[in-house]
PDB file of N, CA and C in Angstrom:
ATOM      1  N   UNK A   1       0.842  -1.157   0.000  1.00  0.00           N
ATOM      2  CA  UNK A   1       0.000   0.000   0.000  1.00  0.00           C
ATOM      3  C   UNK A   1       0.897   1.233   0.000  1.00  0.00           C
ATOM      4  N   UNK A   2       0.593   2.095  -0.871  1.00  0.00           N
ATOM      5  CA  UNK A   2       1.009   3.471  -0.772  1.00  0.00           C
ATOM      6  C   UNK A   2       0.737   4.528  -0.799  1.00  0.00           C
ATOM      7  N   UNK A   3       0.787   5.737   0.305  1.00  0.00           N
ATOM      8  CA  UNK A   3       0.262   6.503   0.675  1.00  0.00           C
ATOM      9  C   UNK A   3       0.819   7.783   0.570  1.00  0.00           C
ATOM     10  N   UNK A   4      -0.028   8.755  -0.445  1.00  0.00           N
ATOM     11  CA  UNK A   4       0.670  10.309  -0.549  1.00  0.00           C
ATOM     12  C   UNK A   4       1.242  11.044   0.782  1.00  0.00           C
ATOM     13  N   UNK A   5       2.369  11.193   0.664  1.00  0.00           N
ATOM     14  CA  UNK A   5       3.095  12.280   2.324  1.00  0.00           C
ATOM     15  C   UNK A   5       2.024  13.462   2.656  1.00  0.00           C
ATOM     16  N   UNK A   6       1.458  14.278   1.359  1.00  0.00           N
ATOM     17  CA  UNK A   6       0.501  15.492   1.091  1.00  0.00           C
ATOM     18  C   UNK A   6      -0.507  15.379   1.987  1.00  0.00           C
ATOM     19  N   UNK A   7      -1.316  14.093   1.586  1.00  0.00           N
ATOM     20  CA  UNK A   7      -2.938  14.063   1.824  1.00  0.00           C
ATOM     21  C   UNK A   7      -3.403  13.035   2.456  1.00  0.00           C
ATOM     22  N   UNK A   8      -2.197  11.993   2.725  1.00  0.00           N
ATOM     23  CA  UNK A   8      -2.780  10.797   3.462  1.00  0.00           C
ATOM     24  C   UNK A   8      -3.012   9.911   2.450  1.00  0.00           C
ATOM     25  N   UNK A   9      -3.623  10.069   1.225  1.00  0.00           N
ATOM     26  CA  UNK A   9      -4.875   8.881   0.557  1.00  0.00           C
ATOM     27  C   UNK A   9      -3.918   7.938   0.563  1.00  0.00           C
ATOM     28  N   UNK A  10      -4.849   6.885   0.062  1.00  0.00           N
ATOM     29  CA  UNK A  10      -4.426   5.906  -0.397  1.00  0.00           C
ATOM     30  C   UNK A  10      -3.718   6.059  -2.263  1.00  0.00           C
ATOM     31  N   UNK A  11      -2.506   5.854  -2.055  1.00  0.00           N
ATOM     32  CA  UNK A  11      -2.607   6.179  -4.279  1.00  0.00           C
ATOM     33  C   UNK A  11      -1.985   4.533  -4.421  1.00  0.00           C
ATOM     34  N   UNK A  12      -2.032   3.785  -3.859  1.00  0.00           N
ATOM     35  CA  UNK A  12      -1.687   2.218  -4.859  1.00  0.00           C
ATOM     36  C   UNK A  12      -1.944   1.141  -3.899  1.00  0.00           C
ATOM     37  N   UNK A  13      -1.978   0.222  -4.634  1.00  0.00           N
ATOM     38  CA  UNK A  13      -2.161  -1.147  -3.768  1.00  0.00           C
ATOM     39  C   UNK A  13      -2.151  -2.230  -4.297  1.00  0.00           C
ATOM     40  N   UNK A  14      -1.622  -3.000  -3.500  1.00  0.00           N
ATOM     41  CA  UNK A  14      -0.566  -4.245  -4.433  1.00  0.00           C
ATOM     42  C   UNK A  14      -0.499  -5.588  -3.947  1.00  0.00           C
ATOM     43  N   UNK A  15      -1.359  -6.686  -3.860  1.00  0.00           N
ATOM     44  CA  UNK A  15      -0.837  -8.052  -3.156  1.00  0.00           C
ATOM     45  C   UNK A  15      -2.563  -8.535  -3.178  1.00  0.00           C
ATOM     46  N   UNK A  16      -2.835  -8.967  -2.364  1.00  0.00           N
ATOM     47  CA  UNK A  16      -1.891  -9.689  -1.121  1.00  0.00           C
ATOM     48  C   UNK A  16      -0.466 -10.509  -1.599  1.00  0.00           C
ATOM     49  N   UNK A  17       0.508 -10.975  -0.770  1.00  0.00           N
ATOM     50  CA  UNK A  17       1.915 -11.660  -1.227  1.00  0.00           C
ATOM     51  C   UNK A  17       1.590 -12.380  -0.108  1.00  0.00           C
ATOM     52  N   UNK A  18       2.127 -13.496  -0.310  1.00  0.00           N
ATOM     53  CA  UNK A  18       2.016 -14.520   0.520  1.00  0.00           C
ATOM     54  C   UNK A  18       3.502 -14.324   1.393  1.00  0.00           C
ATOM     55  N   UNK A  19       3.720 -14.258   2.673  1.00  0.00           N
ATOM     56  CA  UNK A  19       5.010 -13.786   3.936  1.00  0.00           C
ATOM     57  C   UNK A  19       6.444 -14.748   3.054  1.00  0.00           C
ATOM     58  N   UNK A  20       7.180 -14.110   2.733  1.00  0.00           N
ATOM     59  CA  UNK A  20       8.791 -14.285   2.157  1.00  0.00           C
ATOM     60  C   UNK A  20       8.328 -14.461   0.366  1.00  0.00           C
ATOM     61  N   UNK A  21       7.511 -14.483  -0.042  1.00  0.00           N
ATOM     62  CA  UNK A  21       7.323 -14.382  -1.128  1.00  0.00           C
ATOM     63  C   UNK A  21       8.364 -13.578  -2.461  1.00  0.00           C
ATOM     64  N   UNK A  22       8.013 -12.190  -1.921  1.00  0.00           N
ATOM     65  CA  UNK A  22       8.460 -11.301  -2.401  1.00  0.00           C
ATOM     66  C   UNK A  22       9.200  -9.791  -1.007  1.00  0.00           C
ATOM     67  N   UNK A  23      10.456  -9.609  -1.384  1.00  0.00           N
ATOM     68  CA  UNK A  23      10.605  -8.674  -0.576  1.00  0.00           C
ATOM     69  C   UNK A  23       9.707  -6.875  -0.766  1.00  0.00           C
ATOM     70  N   UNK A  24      10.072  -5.733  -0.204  1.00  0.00           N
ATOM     71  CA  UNK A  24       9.743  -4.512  -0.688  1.00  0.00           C
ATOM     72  C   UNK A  24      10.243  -4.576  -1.981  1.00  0.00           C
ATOM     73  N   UNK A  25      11.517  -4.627  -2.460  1.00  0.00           N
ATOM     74  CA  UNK A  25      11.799  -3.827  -3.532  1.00  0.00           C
ATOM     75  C   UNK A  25      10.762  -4.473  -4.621  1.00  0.00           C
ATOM     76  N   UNK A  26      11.192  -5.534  -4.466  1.00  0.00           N
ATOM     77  CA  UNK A  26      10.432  -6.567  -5.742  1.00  0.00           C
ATOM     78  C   UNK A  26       8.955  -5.974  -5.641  1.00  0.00           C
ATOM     79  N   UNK A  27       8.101  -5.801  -4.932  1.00  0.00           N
ATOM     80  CA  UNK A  27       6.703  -5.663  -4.726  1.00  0.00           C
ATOM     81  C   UNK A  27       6.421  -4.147  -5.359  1.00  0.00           C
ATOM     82  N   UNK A  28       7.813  -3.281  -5.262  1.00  0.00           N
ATOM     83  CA  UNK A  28       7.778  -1.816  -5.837  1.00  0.00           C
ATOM     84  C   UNK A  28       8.220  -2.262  -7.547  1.00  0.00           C
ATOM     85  N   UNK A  29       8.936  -2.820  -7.756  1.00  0.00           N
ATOM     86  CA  UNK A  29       9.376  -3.464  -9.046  1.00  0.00           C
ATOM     87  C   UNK A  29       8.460  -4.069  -9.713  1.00  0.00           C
ATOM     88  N   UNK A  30       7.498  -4.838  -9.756  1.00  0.00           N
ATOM     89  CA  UNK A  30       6.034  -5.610  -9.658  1.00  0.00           C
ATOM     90  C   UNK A  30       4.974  -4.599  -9.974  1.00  0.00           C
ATOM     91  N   UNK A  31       4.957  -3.341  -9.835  1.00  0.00           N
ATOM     92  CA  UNK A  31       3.864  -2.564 -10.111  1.00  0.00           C
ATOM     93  C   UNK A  31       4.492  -0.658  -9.781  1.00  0.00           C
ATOM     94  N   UNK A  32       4.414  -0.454  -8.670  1.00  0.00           N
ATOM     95  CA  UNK A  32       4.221   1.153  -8.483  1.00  0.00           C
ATOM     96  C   UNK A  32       5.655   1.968  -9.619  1.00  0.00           C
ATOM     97  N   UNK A  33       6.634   0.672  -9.639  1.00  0.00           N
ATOM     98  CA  UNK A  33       7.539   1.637 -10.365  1.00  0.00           C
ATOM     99  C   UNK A  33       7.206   1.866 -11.926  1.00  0.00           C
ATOM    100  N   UNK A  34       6.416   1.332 -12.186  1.00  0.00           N
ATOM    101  CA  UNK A  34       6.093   1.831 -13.912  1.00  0.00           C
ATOM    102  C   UNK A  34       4.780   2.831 -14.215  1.00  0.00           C
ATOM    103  N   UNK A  35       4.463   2.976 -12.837  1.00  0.00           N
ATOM    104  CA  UNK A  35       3.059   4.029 -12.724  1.00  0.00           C
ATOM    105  C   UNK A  35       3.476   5.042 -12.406  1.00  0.00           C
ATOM    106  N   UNK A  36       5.120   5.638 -11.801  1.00  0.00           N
ATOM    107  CA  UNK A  36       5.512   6.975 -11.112  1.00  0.00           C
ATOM    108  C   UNK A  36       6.143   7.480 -12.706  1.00  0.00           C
ATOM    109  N   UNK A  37       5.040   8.698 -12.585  1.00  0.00           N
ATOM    110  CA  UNK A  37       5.600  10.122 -13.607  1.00  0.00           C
ATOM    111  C   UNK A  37       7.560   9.710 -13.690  1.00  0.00           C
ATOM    112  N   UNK A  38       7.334  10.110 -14.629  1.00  0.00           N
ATOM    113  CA  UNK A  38       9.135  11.064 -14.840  1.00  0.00           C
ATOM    114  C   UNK A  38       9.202  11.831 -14.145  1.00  0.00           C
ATOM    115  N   UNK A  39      10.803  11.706 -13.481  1.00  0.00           N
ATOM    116  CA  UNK A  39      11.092  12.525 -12.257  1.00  0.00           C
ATOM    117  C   UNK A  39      10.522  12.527 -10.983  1.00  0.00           C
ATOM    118  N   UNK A  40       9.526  11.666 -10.760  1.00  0.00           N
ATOM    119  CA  UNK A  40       8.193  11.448  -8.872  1.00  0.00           C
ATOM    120  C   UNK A  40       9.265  10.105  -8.990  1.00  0.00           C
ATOM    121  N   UNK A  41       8.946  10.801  -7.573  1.00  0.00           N
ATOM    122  CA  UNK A  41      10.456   9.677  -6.559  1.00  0.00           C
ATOM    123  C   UNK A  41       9.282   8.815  -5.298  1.00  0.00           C
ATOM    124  N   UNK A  42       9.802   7.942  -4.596  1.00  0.00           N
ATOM    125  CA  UNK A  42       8.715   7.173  -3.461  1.00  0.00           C
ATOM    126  C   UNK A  42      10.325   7.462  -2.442  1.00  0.00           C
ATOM    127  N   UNK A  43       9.131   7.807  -1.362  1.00  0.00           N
ATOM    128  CA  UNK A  43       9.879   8.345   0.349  1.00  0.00           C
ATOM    129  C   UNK A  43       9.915   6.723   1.015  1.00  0.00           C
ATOM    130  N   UNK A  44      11.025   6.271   0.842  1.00  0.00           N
ATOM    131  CA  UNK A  44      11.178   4.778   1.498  1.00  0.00           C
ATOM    132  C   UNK A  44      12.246   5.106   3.129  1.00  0.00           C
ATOM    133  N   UNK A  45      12.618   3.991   4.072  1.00  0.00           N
ATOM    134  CA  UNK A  45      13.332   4.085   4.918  1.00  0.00           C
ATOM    135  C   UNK A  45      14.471   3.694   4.209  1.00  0.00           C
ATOM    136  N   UNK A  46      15.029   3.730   5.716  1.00  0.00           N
ATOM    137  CA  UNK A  46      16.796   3.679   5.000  1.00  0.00           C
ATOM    138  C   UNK A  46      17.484   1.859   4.471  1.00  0.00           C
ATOM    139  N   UNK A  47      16.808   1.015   4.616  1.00  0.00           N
ATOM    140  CA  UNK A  47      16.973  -0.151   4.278  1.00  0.00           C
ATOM    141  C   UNK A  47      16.682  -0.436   2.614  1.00  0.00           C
ATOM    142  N   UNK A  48      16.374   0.657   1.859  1.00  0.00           N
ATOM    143  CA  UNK A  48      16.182   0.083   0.597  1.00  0.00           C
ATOM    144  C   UNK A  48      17.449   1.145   0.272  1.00  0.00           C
ATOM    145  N   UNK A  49      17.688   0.801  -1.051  1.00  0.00           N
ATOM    146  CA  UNK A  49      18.520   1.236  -1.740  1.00  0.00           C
ATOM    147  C   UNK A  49      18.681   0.765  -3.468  1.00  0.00           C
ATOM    148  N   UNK A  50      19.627   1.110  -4.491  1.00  0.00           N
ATOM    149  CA  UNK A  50      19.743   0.386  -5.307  1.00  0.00           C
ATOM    150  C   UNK A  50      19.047   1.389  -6.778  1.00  0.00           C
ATOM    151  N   UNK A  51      17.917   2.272  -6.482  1.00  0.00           N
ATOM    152  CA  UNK A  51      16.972   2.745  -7.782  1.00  0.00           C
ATOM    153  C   UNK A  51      17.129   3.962  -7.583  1.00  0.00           C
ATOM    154  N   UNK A  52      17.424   4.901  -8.666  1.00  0.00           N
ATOM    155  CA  UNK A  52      17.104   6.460  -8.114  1.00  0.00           C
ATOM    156  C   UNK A  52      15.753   6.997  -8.138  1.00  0.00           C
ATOM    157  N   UNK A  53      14.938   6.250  -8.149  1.00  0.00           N
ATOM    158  CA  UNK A  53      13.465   7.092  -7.472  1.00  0.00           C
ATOM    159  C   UNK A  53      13.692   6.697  -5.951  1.00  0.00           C
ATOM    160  N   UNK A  54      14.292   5.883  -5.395  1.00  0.00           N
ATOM    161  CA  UNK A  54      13.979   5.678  -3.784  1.00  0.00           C
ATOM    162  C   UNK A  54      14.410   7.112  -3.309  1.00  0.00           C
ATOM    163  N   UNK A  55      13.712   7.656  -1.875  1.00  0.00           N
ATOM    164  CA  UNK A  55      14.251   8.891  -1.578  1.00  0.00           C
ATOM    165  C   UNK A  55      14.312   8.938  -0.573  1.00  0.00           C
ATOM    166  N   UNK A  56      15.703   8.261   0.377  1.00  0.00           N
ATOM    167  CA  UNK A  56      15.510   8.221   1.563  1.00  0.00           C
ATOM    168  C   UNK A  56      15.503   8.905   2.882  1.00  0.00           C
ATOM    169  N   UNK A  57      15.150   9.236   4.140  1.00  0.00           N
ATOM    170  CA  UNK A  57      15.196  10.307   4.881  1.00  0.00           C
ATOM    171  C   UNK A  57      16.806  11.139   4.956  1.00  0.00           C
ATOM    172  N   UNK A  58      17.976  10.010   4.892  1.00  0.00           N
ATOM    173  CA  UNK A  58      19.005  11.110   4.682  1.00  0.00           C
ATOM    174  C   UNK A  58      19.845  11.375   3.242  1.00  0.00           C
ATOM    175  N   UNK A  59      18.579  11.637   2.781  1.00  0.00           N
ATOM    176  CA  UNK A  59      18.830  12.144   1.289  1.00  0.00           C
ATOM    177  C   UNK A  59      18.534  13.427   1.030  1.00  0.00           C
ATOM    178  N   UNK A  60      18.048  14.334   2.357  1.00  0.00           N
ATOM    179  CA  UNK A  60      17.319  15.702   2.048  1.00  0.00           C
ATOM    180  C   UNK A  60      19.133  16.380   1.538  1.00  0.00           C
ATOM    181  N   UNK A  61      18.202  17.077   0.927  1.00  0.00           N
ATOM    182  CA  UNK A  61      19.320  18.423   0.210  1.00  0.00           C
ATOM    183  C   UNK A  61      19.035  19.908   0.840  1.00  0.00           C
ATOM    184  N   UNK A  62      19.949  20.261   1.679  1.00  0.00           N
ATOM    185  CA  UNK A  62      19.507  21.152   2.538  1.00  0.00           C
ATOM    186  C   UNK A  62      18.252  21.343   3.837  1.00  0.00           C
ATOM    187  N   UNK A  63      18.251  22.518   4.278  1.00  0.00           N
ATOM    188  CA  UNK A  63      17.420  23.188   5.244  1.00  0.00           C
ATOM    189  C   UNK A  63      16.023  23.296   4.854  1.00  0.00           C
ATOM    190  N   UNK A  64      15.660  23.690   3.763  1.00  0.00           N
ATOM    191  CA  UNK A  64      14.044  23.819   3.068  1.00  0.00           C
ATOM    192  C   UNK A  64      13.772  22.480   2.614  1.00  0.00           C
ATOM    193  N   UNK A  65      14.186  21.771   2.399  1.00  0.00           N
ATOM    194  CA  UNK A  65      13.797  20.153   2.101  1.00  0.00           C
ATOM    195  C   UNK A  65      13.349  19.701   3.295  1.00  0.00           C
ATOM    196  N   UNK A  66      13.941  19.548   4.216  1.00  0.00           N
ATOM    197  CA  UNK A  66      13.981  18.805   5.693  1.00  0.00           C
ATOM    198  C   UNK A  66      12.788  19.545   6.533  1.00  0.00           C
ATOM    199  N   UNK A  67      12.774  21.339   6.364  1.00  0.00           N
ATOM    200  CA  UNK A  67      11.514  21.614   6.740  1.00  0.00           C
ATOM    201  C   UNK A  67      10.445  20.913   5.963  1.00  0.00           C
ATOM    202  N   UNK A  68      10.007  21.117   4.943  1.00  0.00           N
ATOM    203  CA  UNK A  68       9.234  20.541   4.093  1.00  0.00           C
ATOM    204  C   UNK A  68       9.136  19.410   4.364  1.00  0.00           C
ATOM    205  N   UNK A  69       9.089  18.477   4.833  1.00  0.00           N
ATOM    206  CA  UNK A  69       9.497  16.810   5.089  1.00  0.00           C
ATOM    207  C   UNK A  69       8.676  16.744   6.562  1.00  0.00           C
ATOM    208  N   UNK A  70       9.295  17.804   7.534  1.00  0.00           N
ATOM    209  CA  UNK A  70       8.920  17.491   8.575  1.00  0.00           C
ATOM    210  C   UNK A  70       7.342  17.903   8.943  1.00  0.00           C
ATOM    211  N   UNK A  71       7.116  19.023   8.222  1.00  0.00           N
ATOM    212  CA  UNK A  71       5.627  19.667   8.177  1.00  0.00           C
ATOM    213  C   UNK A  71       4.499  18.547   7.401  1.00  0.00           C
ATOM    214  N   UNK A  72       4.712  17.912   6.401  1.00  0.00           N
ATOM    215  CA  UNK A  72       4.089  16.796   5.656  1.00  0.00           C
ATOM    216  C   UNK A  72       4.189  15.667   6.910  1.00  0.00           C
ATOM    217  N   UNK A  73       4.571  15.231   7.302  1.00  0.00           N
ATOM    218  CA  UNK A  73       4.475  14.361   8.213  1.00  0.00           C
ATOM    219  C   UNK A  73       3.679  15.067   9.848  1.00  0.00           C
TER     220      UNK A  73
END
């Protein structure tokens, strides 16, 4: 399931997967990554890595990013 930082909604949804099936990345690989615009990135934790849409919390670029980040949440 994935959820806009903005507004809460719901914008995707994906499975059920049956437990060890498939990890995160694969399940983002499997669907949401061929539906994100050119250039829209997904806000993951720090355990993924590997794609440049992942955008992880210490990936902000400066002071106005990190505000911005913290007010959305």
């Amino acid at each position: 399931m994935t959820i806009c930082i903005q507004t809460g909604w719901i914008c995707w949804v994906n499975g059920p997967f049956k437990p060890g099936q498939y990890n995160d990345h694969q399940v983002f690989e499997l669907g949401l990554d061929e539906m994100l615009d050119d250039g829209e990135r997904v806000e993951v934790d720090n355990g993924y890595n590997g794609n440049a849409r992942y955008s992880r919390p210490n990936d902000c670029e400066g002071n106005n990013r990190r505000s911005e980040e913290r007010r959305c949440r």
